[in-house]
C-alpha atoms as a PDB file:
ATOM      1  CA  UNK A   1      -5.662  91.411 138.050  1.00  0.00           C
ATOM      2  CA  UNK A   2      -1.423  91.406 138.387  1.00  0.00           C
ATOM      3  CA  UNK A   3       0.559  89.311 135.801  1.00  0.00           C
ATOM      4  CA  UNK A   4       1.910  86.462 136.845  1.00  0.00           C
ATOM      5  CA  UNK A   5       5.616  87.500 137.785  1.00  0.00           C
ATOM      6  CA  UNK A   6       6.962  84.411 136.607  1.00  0.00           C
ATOM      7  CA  UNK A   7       5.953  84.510 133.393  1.00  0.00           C
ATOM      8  CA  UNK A   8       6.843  88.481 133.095  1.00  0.00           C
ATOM      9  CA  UNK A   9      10.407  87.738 133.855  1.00  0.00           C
ATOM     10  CA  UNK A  10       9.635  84.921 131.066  1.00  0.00           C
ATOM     11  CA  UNK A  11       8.728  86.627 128.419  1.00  0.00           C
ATOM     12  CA  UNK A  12      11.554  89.381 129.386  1.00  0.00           C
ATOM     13  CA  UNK A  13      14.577  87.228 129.297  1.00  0.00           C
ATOM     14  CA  UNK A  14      13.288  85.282 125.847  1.00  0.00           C
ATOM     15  CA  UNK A  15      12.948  89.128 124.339  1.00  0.00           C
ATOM     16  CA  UNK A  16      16.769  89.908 125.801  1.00  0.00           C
ATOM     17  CA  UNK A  17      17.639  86.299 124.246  1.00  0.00           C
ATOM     18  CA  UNK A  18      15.546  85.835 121.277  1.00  0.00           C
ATOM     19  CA  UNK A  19      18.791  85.597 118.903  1.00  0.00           C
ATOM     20  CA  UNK A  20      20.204  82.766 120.962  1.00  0.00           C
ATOM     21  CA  UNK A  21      19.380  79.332 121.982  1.00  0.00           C
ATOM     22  CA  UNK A  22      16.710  78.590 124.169  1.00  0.00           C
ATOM     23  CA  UNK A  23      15.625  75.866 125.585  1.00  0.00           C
ATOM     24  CA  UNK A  24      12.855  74.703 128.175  1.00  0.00           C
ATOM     25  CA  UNK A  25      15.855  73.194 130.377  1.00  0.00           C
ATOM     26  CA  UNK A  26      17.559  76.215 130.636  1.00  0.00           C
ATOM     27  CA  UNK A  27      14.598  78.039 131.641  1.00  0.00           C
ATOM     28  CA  UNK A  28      14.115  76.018 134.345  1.00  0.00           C
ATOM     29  CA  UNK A  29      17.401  75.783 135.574  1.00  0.00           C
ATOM     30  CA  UNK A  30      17.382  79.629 135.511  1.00  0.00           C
ATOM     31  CA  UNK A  31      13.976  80.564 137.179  1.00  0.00           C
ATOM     32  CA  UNK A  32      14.240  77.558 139.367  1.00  0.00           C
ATOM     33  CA  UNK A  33      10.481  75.812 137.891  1.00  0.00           C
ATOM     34  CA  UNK A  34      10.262  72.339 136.739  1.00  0.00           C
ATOM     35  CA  UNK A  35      10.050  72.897 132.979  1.00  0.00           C
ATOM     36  CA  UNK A  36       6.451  71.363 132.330  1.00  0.00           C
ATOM     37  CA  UNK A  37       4.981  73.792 134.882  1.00  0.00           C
ATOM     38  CA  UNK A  38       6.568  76.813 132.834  1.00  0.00           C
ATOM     39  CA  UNK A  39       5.206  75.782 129.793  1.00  0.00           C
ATOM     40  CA  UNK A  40       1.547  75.190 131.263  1.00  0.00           C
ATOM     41  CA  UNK A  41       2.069  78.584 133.296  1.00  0.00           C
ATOM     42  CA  UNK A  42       2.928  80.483 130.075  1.00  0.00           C
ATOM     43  CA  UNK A  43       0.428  78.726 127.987  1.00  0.00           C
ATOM     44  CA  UNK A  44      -2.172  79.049 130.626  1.00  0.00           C
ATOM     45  CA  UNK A  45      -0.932  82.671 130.905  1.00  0.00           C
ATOM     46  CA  UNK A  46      -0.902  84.028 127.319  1.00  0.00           C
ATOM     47  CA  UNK A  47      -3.118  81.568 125.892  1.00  0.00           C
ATOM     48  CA  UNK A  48       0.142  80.202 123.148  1.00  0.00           C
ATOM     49  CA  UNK A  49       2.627  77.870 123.983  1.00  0.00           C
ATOM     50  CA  UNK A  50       6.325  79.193 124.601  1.00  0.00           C
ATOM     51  CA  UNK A  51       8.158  77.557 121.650  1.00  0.00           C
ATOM     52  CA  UNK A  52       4.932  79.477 119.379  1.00  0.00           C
ATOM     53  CA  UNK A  53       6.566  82.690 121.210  1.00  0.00           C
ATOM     54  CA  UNK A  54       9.610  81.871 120.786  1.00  0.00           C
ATOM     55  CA  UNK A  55       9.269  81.395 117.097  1.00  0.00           C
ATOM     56  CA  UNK A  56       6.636  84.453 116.240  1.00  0.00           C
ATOM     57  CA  UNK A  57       9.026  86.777 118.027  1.00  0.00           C
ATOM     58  CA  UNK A  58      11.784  85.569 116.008  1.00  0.00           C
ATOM     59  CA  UNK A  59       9.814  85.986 112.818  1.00  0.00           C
ATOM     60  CA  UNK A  60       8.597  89.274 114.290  1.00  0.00           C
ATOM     61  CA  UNK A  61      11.934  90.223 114.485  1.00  0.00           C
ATOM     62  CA  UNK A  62      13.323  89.002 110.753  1.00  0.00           C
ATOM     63  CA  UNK A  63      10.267  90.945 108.812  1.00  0.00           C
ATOM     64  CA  UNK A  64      12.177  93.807 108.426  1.00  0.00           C
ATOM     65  CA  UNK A  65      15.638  92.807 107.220  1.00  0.00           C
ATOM     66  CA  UNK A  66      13.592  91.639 104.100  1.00  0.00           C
ATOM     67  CA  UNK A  67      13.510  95.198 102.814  1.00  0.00           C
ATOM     68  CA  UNK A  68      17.074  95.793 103.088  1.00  0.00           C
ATOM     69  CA  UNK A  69      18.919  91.857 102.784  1.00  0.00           C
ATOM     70  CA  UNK A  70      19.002  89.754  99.969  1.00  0.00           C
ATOM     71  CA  UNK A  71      19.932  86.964 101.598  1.00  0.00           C
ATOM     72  CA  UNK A  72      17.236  85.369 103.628  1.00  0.00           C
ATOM     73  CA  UNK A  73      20.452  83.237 105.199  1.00  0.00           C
ATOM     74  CA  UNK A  74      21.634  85.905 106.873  1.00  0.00           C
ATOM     75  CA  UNK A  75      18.253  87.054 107.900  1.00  0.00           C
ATOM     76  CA  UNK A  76      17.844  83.069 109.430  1.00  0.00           C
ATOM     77  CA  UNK A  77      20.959  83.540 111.605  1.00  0.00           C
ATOM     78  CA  UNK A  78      20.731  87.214 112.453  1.00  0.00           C
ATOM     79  CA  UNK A  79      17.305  85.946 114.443  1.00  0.00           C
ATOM     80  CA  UNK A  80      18.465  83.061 116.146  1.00  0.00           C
ATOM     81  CA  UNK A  81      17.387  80.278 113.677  1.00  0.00           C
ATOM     82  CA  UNK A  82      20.316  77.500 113.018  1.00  0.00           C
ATOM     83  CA  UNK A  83      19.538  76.498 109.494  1.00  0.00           C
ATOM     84  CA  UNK A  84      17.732  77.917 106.351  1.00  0.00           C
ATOM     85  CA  UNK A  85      15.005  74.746 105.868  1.00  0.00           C
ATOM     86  CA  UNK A  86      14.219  74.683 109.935  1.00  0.00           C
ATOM     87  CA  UNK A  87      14.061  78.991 109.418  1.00  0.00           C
ATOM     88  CA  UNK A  88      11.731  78.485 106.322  1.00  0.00           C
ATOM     89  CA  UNK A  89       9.386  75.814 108.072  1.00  0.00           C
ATOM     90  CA  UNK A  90       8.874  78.298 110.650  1.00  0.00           C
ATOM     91  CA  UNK A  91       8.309  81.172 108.852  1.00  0.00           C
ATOM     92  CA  UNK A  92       6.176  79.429 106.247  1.00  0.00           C
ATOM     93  CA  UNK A  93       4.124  78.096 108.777  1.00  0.00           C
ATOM     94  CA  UNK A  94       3.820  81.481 110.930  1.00  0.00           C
ATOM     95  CA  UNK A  95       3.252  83.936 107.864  1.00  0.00           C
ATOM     96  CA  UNK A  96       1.871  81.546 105.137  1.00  0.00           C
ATOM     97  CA  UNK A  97       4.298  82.070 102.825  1.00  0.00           C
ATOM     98  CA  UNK A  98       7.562  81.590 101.865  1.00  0.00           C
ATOM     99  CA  UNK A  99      10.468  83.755 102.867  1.00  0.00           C
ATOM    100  CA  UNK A 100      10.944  84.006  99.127  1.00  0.00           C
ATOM    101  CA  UNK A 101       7.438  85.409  98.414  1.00  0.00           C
ATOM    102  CA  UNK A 102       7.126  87.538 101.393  1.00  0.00           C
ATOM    103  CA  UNK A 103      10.664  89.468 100.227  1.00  0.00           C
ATOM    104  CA  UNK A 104       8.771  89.594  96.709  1.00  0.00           C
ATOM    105  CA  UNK A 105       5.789  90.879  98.130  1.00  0.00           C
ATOM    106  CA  UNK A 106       7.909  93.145 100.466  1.00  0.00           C
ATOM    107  CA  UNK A 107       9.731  94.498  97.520  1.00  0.00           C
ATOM    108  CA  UNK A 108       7.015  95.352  95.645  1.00  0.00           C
ATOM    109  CA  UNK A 109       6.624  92.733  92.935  1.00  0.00           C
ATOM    110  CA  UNK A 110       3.695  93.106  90.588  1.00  0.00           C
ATOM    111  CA  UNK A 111       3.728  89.299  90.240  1.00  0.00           C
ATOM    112  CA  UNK A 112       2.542  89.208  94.123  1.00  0.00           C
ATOM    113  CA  UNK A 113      -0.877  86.830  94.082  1.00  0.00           C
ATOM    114  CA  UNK A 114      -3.667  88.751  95.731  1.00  0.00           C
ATOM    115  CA  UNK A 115      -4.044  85.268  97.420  1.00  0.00           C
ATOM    116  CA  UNK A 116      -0.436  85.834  98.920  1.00  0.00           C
ATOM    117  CA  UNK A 117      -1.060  89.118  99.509  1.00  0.00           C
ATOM    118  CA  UNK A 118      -4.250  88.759 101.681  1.00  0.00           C
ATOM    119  CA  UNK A 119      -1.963  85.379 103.448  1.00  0.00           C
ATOM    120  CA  UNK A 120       0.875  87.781 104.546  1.00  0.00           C
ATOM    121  CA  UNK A 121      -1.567  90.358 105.741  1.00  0.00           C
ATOM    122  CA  UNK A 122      -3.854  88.288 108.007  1.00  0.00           C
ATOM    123  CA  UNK A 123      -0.639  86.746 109.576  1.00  0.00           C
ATOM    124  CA  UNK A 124       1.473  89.857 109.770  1.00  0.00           C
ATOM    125  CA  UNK A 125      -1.216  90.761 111.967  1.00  0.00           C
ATOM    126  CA  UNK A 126      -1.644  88.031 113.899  1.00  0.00           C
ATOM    127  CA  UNK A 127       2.248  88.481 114.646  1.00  0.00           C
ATOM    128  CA  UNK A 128       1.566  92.165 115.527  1.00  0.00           C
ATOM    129  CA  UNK A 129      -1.388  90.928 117.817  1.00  0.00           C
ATOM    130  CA  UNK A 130       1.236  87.842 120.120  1.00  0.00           C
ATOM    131  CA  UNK A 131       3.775  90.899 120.337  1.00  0.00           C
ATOM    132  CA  UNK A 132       1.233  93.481 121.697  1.00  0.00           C
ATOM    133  CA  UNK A 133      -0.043  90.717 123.642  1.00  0.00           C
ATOM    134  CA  UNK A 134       3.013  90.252 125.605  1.00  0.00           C
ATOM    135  CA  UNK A 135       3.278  93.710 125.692  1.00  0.00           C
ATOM    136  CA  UNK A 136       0.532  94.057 127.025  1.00  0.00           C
ATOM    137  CA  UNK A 137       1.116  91.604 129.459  1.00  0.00           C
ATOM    138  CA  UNK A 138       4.498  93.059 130.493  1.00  0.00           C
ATOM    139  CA  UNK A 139       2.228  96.178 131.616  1.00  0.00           C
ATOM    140  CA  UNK A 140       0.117  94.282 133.975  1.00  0.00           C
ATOM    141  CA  UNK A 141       2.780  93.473 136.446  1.00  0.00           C
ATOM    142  CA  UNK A 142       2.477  94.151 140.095  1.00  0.00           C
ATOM    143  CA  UNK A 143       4.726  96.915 140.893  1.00  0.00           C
ATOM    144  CA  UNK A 144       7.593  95.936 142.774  1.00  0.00           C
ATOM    145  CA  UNK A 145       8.367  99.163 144.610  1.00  0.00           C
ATOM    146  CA  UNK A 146       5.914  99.847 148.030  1.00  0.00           C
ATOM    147  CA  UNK A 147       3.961 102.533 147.649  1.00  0.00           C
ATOM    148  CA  UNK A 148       5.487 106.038 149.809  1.00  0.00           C
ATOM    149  CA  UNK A 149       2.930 106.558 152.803  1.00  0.00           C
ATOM    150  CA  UNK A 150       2.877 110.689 153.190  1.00  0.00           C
ATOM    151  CA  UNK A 151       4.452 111.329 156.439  1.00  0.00           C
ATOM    152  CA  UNK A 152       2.490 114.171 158.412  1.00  0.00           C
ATOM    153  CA  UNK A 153       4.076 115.963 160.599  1.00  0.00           C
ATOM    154  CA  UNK A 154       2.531 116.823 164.206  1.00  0.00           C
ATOM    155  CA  UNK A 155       3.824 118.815 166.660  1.00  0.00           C
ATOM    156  CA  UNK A 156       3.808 117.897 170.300  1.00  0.00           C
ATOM    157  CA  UNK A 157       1.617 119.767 172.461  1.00  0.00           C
ATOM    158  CA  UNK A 158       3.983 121.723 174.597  1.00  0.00           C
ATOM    159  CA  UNK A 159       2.226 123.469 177.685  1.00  0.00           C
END
């Protein structure tokens, strides 16, 4: 069973625009869909609704500037979030923790609850396991190019 192309070139412009502003509207002005029939397509499709996407991919994305930045601000607008509180709702919500005590954890703090510890973990992996999803997905596409038919050559019979 093919992906449903729709929802491939979906998933392929929100990954190419993950950093910016996206909304339902747009997507439907830009793949030509009324906007509730994209979001029950791509829920029907990958079994999460596209703002959950949205927002796991953009928390996918931010999980490793917390080894390198100190300011989770930064790390916020560098993945498309418009404000701090709305950036740590989300995350807090996606990896069970706050940004604060995941860059603790990430960083190696001894003061790291094992209760935090085992949070961060399960959810990491459910992050991995949307991403490798749509991966996943991405691979199931119909190809678009026609398949080359061998041409055999045969001679005319010439008597």
């Amino acid at each position: 069973m093919f992906s449903n192309e729709l929802v491939c070139k979906i998933i392929e412009y929100l990954n190419s625009n993950i950093n910016k502003e996206i909304t339902i509207d747009e997507l439907s002005m830009l793949f030509f869909f009324d906007k509730t029939y994209i979001m029950k397509r791509f829920k029907k499709e990958l079994g999460i609704p596209i703002h959950k996407y949205i927002n796991t991919i953009r928390i996918y994305n931010s999980l490793p500037y917390f080894k390198y930045n100190n300011q989770i601000i930064s790390i916020a607008f560098k993945n498309g979030f418009n404000s701090l509180e709305y950036f740590s709702e989300i995350f807090k919500n996606i990896v069970g923790v706050s940004p604060m005590i995941y860059k603790k954890y990430i960083n190696y703090n001894p003061n790291t609850s094992k209760k935090d510890e085992d949070t961060i973990l399960n959810n990491v992996a459910k992050i991995n396991n949307i991403k490798n999803m749509a991966d996943a997905y991405l691979m199931h596409r119909k190809p678009t190019i026609a398949p080359v038919k061998k041409l055999v050559f045969k001679p005319k019979n010439l008597s």
